[in-house]
C-alpha atoms as a PDB file:
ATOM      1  CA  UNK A   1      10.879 -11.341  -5.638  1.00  0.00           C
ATOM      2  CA  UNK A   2      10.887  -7.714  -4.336  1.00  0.00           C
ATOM      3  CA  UNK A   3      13.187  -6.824  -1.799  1.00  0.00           C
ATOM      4  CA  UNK A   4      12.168  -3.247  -0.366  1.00  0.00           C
ATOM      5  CA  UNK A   5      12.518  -0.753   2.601  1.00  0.00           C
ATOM      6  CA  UNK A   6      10.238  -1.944   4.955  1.00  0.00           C
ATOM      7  CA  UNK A   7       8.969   0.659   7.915  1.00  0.00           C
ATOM      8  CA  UNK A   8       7.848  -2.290  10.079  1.00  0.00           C
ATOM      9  CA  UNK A   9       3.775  -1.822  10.178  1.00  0.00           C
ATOM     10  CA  UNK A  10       2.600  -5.046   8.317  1.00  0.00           C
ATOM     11  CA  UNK A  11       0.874  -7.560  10.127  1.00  0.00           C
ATOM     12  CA  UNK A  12       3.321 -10.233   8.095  1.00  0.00           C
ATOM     13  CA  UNK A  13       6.733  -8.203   9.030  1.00  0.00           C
ATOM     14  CA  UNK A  14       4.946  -8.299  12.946  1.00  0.00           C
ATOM     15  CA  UNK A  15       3.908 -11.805  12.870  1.00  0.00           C
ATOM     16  CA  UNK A  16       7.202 -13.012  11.384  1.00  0.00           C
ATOM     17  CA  UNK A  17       9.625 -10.918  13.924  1.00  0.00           C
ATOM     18  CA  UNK A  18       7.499 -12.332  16.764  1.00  0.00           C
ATOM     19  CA  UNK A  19       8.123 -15.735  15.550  1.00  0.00           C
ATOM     20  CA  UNK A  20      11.812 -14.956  14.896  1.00  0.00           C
ATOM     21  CA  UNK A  21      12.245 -14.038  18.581  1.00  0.00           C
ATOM     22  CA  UNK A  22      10.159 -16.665  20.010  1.00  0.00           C
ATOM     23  CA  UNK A  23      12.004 -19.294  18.712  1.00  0.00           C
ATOM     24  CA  UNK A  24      15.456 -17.635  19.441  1.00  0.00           C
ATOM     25  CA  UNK A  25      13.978 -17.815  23.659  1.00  0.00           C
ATOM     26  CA  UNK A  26      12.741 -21.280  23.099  1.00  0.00           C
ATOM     27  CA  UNK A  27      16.487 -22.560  21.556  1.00  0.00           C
ATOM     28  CA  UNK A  28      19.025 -19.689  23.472  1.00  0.00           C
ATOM     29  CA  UNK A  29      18.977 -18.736  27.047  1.00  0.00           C
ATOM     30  CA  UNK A  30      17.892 -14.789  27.648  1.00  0.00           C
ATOM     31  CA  UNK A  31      21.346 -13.764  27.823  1.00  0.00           C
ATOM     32  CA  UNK A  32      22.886 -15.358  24.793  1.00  0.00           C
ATOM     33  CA  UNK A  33      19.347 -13.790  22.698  1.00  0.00           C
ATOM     34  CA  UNK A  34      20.824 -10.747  20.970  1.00  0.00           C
ATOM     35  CA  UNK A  35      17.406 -10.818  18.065  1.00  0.00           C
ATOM     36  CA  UNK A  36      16.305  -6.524  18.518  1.00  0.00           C
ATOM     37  CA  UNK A  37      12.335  -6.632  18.794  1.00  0.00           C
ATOM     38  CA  UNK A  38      10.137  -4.231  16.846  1.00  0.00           C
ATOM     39  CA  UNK A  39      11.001  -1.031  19.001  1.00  0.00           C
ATOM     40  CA  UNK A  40      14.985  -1.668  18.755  1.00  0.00           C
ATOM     41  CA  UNK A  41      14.714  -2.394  14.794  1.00  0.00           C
ATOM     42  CA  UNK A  42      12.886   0.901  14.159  1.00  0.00           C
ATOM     43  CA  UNK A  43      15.879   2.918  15.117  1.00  0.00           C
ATOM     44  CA  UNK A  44      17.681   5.353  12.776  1.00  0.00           C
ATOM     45  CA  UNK A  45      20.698   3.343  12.810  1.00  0.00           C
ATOM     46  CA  UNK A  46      18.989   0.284  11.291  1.00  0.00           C
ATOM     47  CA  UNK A  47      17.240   0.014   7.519  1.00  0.00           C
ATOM     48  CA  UNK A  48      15.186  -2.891   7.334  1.00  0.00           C
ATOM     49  CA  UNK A  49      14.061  -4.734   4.163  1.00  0.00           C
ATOM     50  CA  UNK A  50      11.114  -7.191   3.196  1.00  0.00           C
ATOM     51  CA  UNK A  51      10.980  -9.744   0.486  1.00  0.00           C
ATOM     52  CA  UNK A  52       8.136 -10.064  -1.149  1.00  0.00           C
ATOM     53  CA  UNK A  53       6.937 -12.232  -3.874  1.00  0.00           C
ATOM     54  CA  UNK A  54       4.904 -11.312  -7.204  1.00  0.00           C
ATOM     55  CA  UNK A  55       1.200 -12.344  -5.160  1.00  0.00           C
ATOM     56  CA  UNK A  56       2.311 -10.405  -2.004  1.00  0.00           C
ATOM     57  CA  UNK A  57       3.487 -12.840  -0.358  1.00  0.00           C
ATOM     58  CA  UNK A  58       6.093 -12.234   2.942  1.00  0.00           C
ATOM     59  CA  UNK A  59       9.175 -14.489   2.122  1.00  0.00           C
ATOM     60  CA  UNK A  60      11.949 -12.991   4.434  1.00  0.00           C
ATOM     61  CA  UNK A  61      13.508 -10.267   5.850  1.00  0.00           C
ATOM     62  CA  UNK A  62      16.843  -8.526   6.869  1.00  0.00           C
ATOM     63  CA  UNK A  63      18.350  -5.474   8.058  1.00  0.00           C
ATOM     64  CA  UNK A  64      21.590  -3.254   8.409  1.00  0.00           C
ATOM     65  CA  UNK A  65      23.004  -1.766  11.612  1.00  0.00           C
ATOM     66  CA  UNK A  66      25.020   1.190  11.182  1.00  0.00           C
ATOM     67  CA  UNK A  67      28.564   0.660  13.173  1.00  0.00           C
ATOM     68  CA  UNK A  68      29.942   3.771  12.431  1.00  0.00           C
ATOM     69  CA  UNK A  69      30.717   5.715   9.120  1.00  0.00           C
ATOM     70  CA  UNK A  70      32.972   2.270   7.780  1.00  0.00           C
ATOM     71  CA  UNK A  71      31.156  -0.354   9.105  1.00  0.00           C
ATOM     72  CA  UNK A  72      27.862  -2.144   9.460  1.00  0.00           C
ATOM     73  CA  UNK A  73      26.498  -5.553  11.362  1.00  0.00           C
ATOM     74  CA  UNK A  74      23.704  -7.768   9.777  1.00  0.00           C
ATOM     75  CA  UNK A  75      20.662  -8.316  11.741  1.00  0.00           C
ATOM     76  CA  UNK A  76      16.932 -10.036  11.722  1.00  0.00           C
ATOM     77  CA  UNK A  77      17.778 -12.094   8.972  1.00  0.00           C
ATOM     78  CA  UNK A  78      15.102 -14.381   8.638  1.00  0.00           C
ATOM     79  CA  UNK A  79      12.942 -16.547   6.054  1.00  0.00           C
ATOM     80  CA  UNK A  80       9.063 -17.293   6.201  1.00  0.00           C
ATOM     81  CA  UNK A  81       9.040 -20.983   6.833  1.00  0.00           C
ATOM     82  CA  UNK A  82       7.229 -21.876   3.725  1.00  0.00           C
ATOM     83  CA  UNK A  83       9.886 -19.896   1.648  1.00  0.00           C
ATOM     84  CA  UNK A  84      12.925 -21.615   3.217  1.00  0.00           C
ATOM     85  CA  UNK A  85      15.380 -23.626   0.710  1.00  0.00           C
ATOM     86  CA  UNK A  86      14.699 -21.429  -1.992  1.00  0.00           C
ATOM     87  CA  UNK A  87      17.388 -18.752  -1.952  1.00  0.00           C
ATOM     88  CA  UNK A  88      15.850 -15.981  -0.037  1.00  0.00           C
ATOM     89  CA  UNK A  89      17.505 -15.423   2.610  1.00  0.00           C
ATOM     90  CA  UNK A  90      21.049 -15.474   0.103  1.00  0.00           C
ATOM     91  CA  UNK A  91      19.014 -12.998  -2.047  1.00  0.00           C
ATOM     92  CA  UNK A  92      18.574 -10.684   0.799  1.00  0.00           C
ATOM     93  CA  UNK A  93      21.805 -11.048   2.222  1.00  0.00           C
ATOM     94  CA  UNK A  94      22.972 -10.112  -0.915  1.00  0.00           C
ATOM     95  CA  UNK A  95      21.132  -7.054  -1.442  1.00  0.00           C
ATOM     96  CA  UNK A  96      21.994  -5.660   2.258  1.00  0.00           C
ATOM     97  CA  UNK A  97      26.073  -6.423   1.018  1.00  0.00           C
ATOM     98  CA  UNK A  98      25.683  -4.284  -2.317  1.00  0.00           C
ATOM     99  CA  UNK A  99      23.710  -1.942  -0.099  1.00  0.00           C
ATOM    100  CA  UNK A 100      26.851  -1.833   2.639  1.00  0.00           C
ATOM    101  CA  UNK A 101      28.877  -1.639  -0.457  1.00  0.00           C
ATOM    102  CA  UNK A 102      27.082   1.670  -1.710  1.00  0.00           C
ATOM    103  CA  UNK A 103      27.047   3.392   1.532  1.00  0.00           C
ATOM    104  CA  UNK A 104      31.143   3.240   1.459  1.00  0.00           C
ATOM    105  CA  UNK A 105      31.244   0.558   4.327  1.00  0.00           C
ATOM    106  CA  UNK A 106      34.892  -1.310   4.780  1.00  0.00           C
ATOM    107  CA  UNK A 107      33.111  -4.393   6.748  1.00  0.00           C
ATOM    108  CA  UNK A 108      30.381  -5.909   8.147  1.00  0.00           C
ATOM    109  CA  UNK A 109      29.702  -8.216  10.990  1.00  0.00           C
ATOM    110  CA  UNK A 110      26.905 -10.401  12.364  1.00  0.00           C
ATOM    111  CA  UNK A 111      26.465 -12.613  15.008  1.00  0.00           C
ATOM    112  CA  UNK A 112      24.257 -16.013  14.590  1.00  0.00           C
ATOM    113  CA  UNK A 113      23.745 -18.711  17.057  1.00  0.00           C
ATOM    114  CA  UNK A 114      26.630 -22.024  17.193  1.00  0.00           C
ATOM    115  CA  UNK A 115      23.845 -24.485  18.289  1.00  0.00           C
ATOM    116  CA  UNK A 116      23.206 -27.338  15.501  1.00  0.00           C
ATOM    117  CA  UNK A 117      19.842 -24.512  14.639  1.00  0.00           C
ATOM    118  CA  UNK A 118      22.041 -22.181  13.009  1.00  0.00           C
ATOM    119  CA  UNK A 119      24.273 -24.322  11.080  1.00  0.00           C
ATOM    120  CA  UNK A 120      22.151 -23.415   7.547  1.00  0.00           C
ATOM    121  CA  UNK A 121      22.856 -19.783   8.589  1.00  0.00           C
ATOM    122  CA  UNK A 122      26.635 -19.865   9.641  1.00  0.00           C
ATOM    123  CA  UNK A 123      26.871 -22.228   6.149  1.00  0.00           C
ATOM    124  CA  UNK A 124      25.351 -19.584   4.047  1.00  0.00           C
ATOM    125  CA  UNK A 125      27.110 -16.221   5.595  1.00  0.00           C
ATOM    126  CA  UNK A 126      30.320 -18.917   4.903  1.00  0.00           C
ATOM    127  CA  UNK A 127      29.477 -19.213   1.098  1.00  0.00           C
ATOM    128  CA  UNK A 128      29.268 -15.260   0.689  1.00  0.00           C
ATOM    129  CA  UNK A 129      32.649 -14.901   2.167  1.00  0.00           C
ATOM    130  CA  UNK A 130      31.682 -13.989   5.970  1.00  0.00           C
ATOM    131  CA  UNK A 131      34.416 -15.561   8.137  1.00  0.00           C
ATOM    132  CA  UNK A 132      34.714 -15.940  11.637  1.00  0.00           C
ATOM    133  CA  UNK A 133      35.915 -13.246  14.088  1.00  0.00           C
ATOM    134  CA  UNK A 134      36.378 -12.391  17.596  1.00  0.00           C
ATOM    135  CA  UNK A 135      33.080 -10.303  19.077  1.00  0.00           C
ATOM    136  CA  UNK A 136      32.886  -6.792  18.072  1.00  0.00           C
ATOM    137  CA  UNK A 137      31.131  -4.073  19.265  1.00  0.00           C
ATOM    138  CA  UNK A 138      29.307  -4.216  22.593  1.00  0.00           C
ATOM    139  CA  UNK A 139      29.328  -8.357  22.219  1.00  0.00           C
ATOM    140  CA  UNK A 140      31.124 -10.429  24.577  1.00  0.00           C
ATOM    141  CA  UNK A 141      32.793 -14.374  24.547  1.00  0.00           C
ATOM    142  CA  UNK A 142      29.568 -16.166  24.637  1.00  0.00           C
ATOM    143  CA  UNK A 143      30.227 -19.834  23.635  1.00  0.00           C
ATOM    144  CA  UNK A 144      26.388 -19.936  22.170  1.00  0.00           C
ATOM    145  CA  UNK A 145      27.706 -17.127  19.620  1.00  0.00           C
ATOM    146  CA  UNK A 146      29.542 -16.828  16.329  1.00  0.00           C
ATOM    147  CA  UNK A 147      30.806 -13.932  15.573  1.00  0.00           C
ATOM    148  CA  UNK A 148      31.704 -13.176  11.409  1.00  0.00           C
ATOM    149  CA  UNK A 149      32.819 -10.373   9.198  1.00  0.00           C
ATOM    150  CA  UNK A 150      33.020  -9.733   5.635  1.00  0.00           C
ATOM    151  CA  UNK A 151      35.649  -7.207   4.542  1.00  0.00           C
ATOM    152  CA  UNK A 152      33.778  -5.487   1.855  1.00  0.00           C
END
């Protein structure tokens, strides 16, 4: 697997965002939806990686928010359906930690759904040391969000 710097053009990185963020409207009411579309993740504050495999294949996807000089939030983690249970997504989380690592961060934070959904995603951010935490940034109590940091 190859994990790059992805600028967002692909068909695959399009197809697989749109399908991210239509199954986070179908699951979470508008307001508790906090997935950034393809305009929000092409921001300067965001790097965005793709995970590919050795044919070319898409198999996930991840990115990291800049929250400051010391501190960085996780967002658009995702894996291609027909990749899931295989590791990706930990591979990619791990790659955006060293990367948060390198850049000098202190922490990082992410917020995932608490419906049964996201119980594979709260379980792995768990096993990497992410722990829960009250809302950070511009996030609010929302009882259809859980809120984690990792103190790097």
């Amino acid at each position: 697997m190859k994990i790059k710097v992805d600028d967002l053009t692909s068909p695959e990185i399009q197809s697989l965002l749109a399908e991210h963020l239509r199954f986070m409207y179908e699951i979470t009411p508008p307001e508790s939806v906090h997935a950034l579309d393809l305009n929000e993740l092409q921001q300067p504050d965001i790097t965005f990686w793709s995970a590919w495999d050795d044919d070319g294949d898409l198999m996930g996807c991840g990115a990291l928010k800049a929250l400051g000089s010391a501190e960085g939030e996780i967002k658009s983690m995702n894996t291609v359906s027909r990749h899931r249970r295989k590791g990706i997504a930990r591979k990619i989380l791990e790659h955006i930690i060293h990367e948060a690592r390198n850049r000098g961060y202190e922490r990082l934070f992410l917020e995932t759904g608490s419906e049964p959904e996201f119980a594979p995603a709260r379980q792995l951010y768990a096993t990497l040391g992410f722990i829960v935490c009250p809302p950070f940034a511009d996030y609010t109590d929302d009882p259809l969000s859980t809120y984690m940091t990792l103190e790097l």
